[in-house]
PDB file of N, CA and C in Angstrom:
ATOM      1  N   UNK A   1      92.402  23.116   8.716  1.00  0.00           N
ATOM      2  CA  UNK A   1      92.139  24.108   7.686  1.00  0.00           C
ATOM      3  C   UNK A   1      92.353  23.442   6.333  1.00  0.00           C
ATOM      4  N   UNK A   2      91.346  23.642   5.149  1.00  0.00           N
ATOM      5  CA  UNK A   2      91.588  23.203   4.017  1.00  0.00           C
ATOM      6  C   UNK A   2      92.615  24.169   3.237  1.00  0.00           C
ATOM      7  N   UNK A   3      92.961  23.525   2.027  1.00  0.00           N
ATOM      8  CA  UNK A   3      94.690  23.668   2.113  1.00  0.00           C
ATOM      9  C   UNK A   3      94.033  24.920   0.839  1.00  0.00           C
ATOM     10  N   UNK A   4      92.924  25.390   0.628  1.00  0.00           N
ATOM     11  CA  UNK A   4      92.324  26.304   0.088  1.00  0.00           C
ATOM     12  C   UNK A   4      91.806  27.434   0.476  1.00  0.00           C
ATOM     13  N   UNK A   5      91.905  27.257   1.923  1.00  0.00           N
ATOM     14  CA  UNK A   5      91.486  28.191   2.671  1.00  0.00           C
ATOM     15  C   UNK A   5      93.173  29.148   3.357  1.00  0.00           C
ATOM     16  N   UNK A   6      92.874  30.057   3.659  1.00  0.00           N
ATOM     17  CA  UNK A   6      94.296  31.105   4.458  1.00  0.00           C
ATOM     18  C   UNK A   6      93.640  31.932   5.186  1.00  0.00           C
ATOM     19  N   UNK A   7      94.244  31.812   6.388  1.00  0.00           N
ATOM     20  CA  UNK A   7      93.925  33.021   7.870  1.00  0.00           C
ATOM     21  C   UNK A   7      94.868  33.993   8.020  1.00  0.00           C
ATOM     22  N   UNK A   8      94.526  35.133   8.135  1.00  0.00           N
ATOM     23  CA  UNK A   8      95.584  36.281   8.146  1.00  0.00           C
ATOM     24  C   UNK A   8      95.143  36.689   9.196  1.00  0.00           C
ATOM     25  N   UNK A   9      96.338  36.650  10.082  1.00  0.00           N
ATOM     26  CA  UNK A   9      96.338  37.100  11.338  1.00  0.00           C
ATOM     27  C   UNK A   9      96.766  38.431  11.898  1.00  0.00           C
ATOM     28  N   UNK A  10      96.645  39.302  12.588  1.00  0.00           N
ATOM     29  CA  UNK A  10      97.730  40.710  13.092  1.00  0.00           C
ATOM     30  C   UNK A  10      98.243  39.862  14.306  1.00  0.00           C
ATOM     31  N   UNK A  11      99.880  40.349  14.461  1.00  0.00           N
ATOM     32  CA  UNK A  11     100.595  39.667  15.286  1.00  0.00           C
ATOM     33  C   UNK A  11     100.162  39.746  17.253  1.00  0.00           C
ATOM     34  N   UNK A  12      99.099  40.222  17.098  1.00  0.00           N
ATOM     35  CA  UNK A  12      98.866  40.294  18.849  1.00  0.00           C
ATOM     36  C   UNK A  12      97.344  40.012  18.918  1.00  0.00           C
ATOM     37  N   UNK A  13      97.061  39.266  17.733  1.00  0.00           N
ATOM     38  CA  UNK A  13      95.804  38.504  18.219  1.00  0.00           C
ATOM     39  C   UNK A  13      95.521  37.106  18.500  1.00  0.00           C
ATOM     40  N   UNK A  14      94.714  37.381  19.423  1.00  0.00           N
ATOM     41  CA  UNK A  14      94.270  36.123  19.862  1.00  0.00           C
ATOM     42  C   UNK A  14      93.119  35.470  19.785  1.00  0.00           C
ATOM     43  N   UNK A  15      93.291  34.334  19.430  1.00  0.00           N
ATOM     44  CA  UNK A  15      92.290  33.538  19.132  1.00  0.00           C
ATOM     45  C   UNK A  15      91.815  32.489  20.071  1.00  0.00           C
ATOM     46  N   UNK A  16      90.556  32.698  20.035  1.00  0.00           N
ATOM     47  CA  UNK A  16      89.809  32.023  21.218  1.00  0.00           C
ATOM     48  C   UNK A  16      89.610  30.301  20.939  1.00  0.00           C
ATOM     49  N   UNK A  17      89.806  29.587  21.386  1.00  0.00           N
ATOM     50  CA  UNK A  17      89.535  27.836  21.018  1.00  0.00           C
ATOM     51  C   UNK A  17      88.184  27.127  20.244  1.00  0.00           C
ATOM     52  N   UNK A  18      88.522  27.221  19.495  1.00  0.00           N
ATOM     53  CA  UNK A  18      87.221  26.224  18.381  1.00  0.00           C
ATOM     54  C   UNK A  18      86.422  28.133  17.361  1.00  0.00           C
ATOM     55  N   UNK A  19      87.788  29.055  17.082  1.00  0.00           N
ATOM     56  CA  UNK A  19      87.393  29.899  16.775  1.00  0.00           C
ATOM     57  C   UNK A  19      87.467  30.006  14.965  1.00  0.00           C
ATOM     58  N   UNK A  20      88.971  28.734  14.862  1.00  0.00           N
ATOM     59  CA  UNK A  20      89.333  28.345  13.510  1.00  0.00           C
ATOM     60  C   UNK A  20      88.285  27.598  12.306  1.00  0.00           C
ATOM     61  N   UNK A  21      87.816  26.396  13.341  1.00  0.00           N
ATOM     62  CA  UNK A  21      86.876  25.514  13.351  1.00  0.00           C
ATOM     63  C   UNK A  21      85.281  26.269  13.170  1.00  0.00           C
ATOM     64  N   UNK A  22      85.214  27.308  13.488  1.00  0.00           N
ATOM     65  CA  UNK A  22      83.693  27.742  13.233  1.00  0.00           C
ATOM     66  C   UNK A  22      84.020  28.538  12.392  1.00  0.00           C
ATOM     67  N   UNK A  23      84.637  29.187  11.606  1.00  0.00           N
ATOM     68  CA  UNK A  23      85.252  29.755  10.541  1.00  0.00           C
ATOM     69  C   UNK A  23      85.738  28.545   9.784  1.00  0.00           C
ATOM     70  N   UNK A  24      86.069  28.141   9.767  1.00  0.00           N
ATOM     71  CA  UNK A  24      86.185  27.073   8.020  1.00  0.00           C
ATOM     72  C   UNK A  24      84.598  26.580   7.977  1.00  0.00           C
ATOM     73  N   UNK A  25      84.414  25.812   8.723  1.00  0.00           N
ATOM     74  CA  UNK A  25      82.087  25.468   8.552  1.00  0.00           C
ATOM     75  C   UNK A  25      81.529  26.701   7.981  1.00  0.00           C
ATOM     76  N   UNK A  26      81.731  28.014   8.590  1.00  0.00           N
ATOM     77  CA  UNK A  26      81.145  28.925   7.914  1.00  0.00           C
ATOM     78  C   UNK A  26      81.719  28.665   6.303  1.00  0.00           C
ATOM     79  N   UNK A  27      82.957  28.993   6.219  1.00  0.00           N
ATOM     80  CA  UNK A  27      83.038  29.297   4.754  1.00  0.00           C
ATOM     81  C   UNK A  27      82.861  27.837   4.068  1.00  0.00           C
ATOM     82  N   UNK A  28      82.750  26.617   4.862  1.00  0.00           N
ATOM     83  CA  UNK A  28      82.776  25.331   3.854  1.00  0.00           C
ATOM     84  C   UNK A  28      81.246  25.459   3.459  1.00  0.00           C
ATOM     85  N   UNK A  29      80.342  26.138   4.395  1.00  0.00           N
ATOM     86  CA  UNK A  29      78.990  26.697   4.075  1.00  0.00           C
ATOM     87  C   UNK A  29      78.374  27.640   3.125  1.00  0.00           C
ATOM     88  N   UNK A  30      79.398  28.289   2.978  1.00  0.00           N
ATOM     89  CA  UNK A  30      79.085  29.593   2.379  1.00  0.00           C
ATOM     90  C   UNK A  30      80.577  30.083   0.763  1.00  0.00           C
ATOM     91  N   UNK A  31      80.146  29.170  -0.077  1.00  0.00           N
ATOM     92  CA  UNK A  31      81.240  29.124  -0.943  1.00  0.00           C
ATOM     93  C   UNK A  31      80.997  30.103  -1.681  1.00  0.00           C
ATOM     94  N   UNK A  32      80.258  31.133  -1.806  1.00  0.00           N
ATOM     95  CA  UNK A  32      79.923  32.448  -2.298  1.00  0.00           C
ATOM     96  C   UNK A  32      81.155  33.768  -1.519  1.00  0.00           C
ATOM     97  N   UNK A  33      81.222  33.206  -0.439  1.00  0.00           N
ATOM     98  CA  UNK A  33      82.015  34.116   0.206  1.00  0.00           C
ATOM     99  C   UNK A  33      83.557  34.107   0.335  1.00  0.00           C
ATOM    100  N   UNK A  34      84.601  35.209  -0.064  1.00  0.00           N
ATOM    101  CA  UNK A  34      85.596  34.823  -0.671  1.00  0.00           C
ATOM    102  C   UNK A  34      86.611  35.353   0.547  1.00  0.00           C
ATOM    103  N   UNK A  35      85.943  35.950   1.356  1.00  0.00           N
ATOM    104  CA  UNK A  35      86.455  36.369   2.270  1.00  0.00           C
ATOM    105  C   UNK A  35      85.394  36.748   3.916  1.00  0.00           C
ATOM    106  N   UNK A  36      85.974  36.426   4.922  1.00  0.00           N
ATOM    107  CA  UNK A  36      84.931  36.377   6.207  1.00  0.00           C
ATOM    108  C   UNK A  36      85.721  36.784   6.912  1.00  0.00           C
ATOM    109  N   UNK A  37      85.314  37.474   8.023  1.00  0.00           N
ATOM    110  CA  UNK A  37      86.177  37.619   9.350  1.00  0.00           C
ATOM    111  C   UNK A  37      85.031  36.929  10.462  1.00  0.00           C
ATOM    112  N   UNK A  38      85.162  37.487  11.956  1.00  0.00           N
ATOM    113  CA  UNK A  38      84.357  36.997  12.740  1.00  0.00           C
ATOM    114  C   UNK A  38      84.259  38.082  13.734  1.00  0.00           C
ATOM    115  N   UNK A  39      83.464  38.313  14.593  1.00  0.00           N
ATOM    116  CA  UNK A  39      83.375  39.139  15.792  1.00  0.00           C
ATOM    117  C   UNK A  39      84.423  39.682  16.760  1.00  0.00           C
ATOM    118  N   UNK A  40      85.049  40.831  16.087  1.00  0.00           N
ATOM    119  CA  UNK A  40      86.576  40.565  16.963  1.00  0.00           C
ATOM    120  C   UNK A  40      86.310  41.307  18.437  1.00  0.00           C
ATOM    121  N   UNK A  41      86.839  40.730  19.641  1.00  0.00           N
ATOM    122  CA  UNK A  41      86.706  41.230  20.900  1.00  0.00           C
ATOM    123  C   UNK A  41      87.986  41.850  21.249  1.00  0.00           C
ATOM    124  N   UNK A  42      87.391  43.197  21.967  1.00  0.00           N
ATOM    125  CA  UNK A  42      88.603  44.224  22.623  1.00  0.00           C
ATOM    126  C   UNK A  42      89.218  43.629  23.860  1.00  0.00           C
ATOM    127  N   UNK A  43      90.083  43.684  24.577  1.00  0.00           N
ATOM    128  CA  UNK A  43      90.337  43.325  25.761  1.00  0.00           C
ATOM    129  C   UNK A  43      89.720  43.789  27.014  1.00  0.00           C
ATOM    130  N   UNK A  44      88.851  44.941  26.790  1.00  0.00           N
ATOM    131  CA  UNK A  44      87.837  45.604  27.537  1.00  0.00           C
ATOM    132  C   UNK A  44      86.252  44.568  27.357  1.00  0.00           C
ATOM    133  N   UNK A  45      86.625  44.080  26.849  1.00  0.00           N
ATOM    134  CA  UNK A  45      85.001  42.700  26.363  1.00  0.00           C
ATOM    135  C   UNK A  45      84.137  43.498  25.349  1.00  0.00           C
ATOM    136  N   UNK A  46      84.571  44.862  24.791  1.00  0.00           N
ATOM    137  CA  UNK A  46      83.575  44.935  23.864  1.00  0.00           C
ATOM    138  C   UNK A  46      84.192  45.007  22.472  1.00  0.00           C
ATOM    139  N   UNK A  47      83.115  44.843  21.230  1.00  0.00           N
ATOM    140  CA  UNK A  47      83.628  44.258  20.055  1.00  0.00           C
ATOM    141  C   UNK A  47      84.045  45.529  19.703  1.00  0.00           C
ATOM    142  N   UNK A  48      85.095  44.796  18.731  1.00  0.00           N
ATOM    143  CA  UNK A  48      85.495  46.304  17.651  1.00  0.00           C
ATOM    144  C   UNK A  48      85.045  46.320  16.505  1.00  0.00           C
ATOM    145  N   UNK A  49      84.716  47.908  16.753  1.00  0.00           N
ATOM    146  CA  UNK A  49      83.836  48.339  15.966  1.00  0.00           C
ATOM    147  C   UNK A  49      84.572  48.699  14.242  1.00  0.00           C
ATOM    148  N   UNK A  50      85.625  48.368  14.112  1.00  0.00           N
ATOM    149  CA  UNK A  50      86.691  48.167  13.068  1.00  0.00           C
ATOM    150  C   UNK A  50      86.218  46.895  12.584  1.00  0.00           C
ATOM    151  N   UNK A  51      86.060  45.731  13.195  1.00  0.00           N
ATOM    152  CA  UNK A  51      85.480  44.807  12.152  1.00  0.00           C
ATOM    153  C   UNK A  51      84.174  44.370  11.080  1.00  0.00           C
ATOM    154  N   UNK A  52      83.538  45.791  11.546  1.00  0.00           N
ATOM    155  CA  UNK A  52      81.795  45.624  11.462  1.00  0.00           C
ATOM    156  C   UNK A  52      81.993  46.997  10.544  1.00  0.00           C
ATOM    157  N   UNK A  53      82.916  46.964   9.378  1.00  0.00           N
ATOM    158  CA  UNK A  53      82.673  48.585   9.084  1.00  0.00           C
ATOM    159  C   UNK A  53      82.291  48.570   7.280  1.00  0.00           C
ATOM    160  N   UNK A  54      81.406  49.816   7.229  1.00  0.00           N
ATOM    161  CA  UNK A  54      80.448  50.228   5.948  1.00  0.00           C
ATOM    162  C   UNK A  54      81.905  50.432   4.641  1.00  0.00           C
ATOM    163  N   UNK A  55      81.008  50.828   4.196  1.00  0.00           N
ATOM    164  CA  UNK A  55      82.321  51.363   2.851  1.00  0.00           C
ATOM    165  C   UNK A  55      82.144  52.683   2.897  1.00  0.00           C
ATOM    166  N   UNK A  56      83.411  53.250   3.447  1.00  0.00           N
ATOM    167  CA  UNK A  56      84.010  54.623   3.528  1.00  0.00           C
ATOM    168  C   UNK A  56      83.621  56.060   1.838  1.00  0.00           C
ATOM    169  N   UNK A  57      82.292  56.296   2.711  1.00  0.00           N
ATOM    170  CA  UNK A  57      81.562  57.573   1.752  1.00  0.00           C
ATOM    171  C   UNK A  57      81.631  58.451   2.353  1.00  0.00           C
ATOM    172  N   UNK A  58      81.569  59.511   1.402  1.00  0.00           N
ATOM    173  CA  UNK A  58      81.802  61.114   2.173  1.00  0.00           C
ATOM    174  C   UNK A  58      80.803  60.837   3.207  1.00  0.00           C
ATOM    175  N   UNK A  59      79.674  60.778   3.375  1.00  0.00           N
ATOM    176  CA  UNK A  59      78.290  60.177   4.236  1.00  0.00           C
ATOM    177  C   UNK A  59      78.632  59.999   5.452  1.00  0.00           C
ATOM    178  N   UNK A  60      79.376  59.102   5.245  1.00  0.00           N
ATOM    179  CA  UNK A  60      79.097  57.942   6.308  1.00  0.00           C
ATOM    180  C   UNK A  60      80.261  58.654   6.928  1.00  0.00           C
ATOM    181  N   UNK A  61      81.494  58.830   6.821  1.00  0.00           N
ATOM    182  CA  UNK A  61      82.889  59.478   7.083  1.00  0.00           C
ATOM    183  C   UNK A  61      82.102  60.812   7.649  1.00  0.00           C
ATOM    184  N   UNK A  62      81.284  61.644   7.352  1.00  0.00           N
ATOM    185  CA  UNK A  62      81.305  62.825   7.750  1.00  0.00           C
ATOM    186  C   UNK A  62      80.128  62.556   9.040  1.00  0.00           C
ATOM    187  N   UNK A  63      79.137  61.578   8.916  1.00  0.00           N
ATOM    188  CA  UNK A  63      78.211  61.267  10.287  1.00  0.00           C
ATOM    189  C   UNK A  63      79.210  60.891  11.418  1.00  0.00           C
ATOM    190  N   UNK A  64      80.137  60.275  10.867  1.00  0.00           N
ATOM    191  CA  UNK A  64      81.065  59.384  12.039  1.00  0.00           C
ATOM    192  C   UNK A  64      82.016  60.773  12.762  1.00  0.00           C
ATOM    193  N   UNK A  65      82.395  61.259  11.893  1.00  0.00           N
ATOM    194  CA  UNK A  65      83.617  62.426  12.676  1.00  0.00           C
ATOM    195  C   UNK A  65      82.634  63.621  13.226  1.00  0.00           C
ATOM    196  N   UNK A  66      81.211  63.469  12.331  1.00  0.00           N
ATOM    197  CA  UNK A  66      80.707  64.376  13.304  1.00  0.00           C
ATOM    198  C   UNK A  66      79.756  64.162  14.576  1.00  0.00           C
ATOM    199  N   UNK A  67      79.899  62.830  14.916  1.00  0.00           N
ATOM    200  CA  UNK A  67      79.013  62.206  16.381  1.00  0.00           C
ATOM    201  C   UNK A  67      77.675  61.839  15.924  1.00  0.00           C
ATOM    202  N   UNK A  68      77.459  62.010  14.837  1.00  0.00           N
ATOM    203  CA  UNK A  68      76.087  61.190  14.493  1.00  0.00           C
ATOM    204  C   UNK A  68      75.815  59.957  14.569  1.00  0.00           C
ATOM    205  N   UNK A  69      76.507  58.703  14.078  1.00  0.00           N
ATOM    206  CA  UNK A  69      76.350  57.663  14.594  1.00  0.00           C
ATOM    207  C   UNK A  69      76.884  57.778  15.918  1.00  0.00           C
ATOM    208  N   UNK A  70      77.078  58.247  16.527  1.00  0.00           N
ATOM    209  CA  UNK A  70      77.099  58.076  18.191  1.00  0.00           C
ATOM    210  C   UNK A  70      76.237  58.194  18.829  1.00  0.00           C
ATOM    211  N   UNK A  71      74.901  59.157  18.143  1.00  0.00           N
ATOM    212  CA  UNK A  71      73.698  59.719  18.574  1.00  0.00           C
ATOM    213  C   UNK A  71      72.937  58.565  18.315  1.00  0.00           C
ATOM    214  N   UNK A  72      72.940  57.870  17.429  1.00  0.00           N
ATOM    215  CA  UNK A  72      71.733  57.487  16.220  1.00  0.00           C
ATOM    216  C   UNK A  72      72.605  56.329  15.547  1.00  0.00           C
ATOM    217  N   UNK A  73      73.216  55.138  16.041  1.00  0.00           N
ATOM    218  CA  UNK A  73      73.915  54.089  15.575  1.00  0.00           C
ATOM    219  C   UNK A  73      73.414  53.168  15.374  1.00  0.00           C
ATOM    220  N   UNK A  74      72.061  53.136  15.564  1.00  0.00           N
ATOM    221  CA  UNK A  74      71.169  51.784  14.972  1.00  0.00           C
ATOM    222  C   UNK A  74      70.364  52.431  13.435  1.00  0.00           C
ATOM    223  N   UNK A  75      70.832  53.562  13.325  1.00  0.00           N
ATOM    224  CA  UNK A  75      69.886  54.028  12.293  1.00  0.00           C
ATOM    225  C   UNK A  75      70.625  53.599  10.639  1.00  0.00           C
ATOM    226  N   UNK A  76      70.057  53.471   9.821  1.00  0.00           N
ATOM    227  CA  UNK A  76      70.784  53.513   8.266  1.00  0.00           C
ATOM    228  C   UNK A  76      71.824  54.671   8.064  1.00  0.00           C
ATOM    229  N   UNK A  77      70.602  55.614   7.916  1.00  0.00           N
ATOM    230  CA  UNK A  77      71.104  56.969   7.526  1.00  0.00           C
ATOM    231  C   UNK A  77      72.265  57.416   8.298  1.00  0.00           C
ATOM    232  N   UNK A  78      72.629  57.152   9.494  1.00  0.00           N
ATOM    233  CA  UNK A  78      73.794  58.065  10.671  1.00  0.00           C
ATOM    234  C   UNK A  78      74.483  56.595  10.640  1.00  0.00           C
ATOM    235  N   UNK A  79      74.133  55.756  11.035  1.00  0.00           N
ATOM    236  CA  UNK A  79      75.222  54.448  11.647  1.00  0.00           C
ATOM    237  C   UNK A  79      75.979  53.267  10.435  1.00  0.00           C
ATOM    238  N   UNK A  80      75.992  54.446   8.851  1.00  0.00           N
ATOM    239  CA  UNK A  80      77.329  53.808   8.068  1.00  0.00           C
ATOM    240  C   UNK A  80      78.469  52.870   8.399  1.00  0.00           C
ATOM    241  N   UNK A  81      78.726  54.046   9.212  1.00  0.00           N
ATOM    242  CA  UNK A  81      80.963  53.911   9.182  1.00  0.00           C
ATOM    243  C   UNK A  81      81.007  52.635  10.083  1.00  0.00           C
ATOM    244  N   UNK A  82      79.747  52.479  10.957  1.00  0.00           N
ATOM    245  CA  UNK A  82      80.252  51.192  11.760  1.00  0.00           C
ATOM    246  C   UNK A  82      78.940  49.967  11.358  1.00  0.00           C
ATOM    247  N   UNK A  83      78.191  50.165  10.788  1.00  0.00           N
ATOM    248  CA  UNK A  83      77.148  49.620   9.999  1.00  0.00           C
ATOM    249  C   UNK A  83      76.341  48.583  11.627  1.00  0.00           C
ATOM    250  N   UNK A  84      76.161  50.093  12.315  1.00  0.00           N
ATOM    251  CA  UNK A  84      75.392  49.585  13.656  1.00  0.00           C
ATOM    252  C   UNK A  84      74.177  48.978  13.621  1.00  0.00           C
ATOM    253  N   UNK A  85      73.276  49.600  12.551  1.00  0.00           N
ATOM    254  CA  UNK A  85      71.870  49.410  12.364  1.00  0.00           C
ATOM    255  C   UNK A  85      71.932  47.461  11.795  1.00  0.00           C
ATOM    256  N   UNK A  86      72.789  47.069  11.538  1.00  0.00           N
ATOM    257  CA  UNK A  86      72.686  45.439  11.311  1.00  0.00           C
ATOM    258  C   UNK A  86      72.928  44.924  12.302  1.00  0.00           C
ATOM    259  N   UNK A  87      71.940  43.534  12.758  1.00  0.00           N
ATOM    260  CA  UNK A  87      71.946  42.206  13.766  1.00  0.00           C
ATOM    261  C   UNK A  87      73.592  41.698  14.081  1.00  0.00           C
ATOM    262  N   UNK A  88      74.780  41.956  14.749  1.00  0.00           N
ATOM    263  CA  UNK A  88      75.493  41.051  14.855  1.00  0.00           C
ATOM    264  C   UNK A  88      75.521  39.852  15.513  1.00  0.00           C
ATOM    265  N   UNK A  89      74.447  39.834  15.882  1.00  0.00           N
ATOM    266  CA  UNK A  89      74.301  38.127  16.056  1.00  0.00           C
ATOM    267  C   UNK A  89      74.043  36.900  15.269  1.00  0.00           C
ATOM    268  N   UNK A  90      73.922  37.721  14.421  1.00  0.00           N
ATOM    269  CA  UNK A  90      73.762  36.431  13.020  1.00  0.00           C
ATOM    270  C   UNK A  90      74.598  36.478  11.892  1.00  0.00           C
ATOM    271  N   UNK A  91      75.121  36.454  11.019  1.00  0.00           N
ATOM    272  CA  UNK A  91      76.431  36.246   9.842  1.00  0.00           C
ATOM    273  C   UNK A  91      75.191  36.992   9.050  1.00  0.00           C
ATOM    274  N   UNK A  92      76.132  37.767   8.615  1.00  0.00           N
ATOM    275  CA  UNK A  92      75.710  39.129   7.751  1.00  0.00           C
ATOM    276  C   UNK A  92      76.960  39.934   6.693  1.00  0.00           C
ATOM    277  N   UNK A  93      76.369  40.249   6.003  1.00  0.00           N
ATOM    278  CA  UNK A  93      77.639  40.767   4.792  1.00  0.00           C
ATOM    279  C   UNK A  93      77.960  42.074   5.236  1.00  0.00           C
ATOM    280  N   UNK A  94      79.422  42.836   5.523  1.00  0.00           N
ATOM    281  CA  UNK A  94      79.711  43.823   5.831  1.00  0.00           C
ATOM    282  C   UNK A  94      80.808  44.347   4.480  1.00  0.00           C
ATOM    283  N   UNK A  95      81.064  45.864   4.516  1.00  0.00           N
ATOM    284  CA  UNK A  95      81.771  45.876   3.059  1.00  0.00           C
ATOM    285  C   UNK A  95      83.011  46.520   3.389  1.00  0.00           C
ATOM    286  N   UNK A  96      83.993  45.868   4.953  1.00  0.00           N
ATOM    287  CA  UNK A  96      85.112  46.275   4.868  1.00  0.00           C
ATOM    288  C   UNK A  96      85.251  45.549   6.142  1.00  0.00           C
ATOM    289  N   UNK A  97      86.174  44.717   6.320  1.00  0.00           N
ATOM    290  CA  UNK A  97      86.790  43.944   7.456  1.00  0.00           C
ATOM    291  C   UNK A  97      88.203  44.698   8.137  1.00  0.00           C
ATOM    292  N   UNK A  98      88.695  44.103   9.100  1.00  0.00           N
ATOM    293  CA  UNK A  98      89.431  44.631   9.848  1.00  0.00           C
ATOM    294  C   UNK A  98      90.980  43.329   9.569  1.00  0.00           C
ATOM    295  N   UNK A  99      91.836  43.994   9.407  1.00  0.00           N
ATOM    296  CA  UNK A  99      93.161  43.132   8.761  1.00  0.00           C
ATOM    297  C   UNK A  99      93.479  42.065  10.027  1.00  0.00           C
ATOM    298  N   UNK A 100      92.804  42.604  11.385  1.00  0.00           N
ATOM    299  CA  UNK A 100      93.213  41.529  12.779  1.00  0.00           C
ATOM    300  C   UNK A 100      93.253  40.251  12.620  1.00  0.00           C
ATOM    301  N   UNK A 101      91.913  40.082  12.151  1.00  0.00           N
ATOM    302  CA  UNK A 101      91.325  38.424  11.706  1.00  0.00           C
ATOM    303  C   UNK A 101      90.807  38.299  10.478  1.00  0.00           C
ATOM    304  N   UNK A 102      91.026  37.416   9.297  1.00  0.00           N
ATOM    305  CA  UNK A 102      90.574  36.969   7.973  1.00  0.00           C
ATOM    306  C   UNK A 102      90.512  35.777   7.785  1.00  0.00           C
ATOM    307  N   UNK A 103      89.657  35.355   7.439  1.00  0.00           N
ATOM    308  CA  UNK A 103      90.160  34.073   6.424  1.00  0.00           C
ATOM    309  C   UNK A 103      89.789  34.082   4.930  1.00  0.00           C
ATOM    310  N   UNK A 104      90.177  33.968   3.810  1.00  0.00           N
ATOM    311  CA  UNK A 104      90.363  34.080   2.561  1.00  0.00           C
ATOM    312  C   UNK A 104      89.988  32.668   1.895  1.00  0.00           C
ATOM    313  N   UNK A 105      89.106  32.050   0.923  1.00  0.00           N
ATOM    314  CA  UNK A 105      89.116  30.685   0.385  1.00  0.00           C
ATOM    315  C   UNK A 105      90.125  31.035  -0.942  1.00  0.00           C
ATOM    316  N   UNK A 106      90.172  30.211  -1.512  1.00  0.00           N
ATOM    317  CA  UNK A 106      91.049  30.558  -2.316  1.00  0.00           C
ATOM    318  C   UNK A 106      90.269  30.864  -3.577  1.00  0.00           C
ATOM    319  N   UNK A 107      89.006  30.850  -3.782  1.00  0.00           N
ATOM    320  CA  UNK A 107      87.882  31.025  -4.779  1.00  0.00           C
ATOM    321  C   UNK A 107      88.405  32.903  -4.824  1.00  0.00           C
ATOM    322  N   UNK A 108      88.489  33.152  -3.396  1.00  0.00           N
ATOM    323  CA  UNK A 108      88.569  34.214  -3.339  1.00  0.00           C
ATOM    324  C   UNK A 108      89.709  34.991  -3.291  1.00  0.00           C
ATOM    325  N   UNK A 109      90.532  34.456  -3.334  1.00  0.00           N
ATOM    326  CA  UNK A 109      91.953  34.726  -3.966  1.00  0.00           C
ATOM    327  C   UNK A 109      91.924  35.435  -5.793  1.00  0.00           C
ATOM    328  N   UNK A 110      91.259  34.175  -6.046  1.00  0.00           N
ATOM    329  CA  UNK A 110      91.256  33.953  -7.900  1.00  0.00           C
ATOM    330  C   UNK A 110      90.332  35.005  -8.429  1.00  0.00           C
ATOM    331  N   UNK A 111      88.915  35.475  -7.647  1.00  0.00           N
ATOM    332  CA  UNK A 111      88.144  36.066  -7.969  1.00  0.00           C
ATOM    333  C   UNK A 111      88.669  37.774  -7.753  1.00  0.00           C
ATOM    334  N   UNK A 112      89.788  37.860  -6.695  1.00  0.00           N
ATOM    335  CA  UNK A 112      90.036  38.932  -6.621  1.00  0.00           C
ATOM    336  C   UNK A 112      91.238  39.456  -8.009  1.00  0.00           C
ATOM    337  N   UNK A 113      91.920  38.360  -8.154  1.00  0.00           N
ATOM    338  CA  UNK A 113      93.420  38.932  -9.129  1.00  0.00           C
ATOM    339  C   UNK A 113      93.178  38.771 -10.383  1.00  0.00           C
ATOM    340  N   UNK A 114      91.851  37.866 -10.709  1.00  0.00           N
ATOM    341  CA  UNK A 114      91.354  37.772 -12.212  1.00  0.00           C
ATOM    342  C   UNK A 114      90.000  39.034 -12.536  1.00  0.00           C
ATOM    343  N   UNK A 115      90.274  39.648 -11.436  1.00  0.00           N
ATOM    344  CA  UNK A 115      89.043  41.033 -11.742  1.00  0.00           C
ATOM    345  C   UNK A 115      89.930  42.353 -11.765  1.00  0.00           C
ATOM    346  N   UNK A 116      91.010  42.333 -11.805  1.00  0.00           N
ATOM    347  CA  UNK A 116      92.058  42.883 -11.866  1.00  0.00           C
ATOM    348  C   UNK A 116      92.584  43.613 -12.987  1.00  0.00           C
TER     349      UNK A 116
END
C-alpha cells in the first residue's frame, strides 16, 4: 500500500487474497477518485446491497421502504436506494459506500477537509 493511500476496515471483515492489490491499481489508476470501495460479499455469497447505495432522497427512501425497488430494481426511477439499475461488473461511481471496506488516497483526505 502507498503510504498515501488508507483502508478502513469494520472489525469482522474479511478480505479475500490479492483484494488489497486490485484496489491500490484501481486507485493508482484512477487519481480522480478520492475514495473507492469494492464488491462486498455476504456470507450467504450474495453482495451487499449496502455497498452499492444511491444518495438517500425522500424518492429513493420512500421506493425502498415501500417495495418498489424490490418490484422494479433495475429501473432508475424505483431502484435508487440500492442503485440496481447500474452494471456491477464494471467500476462505476456510486454516491454512498458502506464503512465495511474503504480505501481513501490521501488526495482525498485533503479534498475532503479543505472543502470544509
Amino acid at each position: 500500500m502507498h503510504a498515501a493511500d488508507s483502508s478502513l476496515l469494520n472489525s469482522d471483515t474479511e478480505v479475500y487474497p490479492g483484494t488489497l492489490k486490485k484496489m491500490i491499481a484501481f486507485m493508482d489508476g484512477h487519481k480522480k477518485a478520492g475514495v473507492a470501495t469494492c464488491k462486498l460479499i455476504l456470507p450467504d455469497g450474495s453482495m451487499d446491497p449496502a455497498c452499492h447505495r444511491g444518495f438517500p432522497t425522500p424518492w429513493s427512501a420512500f421506493s425502498y421502504y415501500a417495495k418498489l425497488e424490490k418490484l422494479f430494481p433495475k429501473t432508475k426511477c424505483f431502484g435508487r436506494y440500492h442503485q440496481g439499475y447500474k452494471d456491477i461488473s464494471i467500476p462505476h461511481e456510486v454516491d454512498c459506500i458502506s464503512g465495511a471496506f474503504f480505501m481513501i488516497s490521501e488526495g482525498g483526505w485533503l479534498r475532503k477537509w479543505n472543502a470544509g
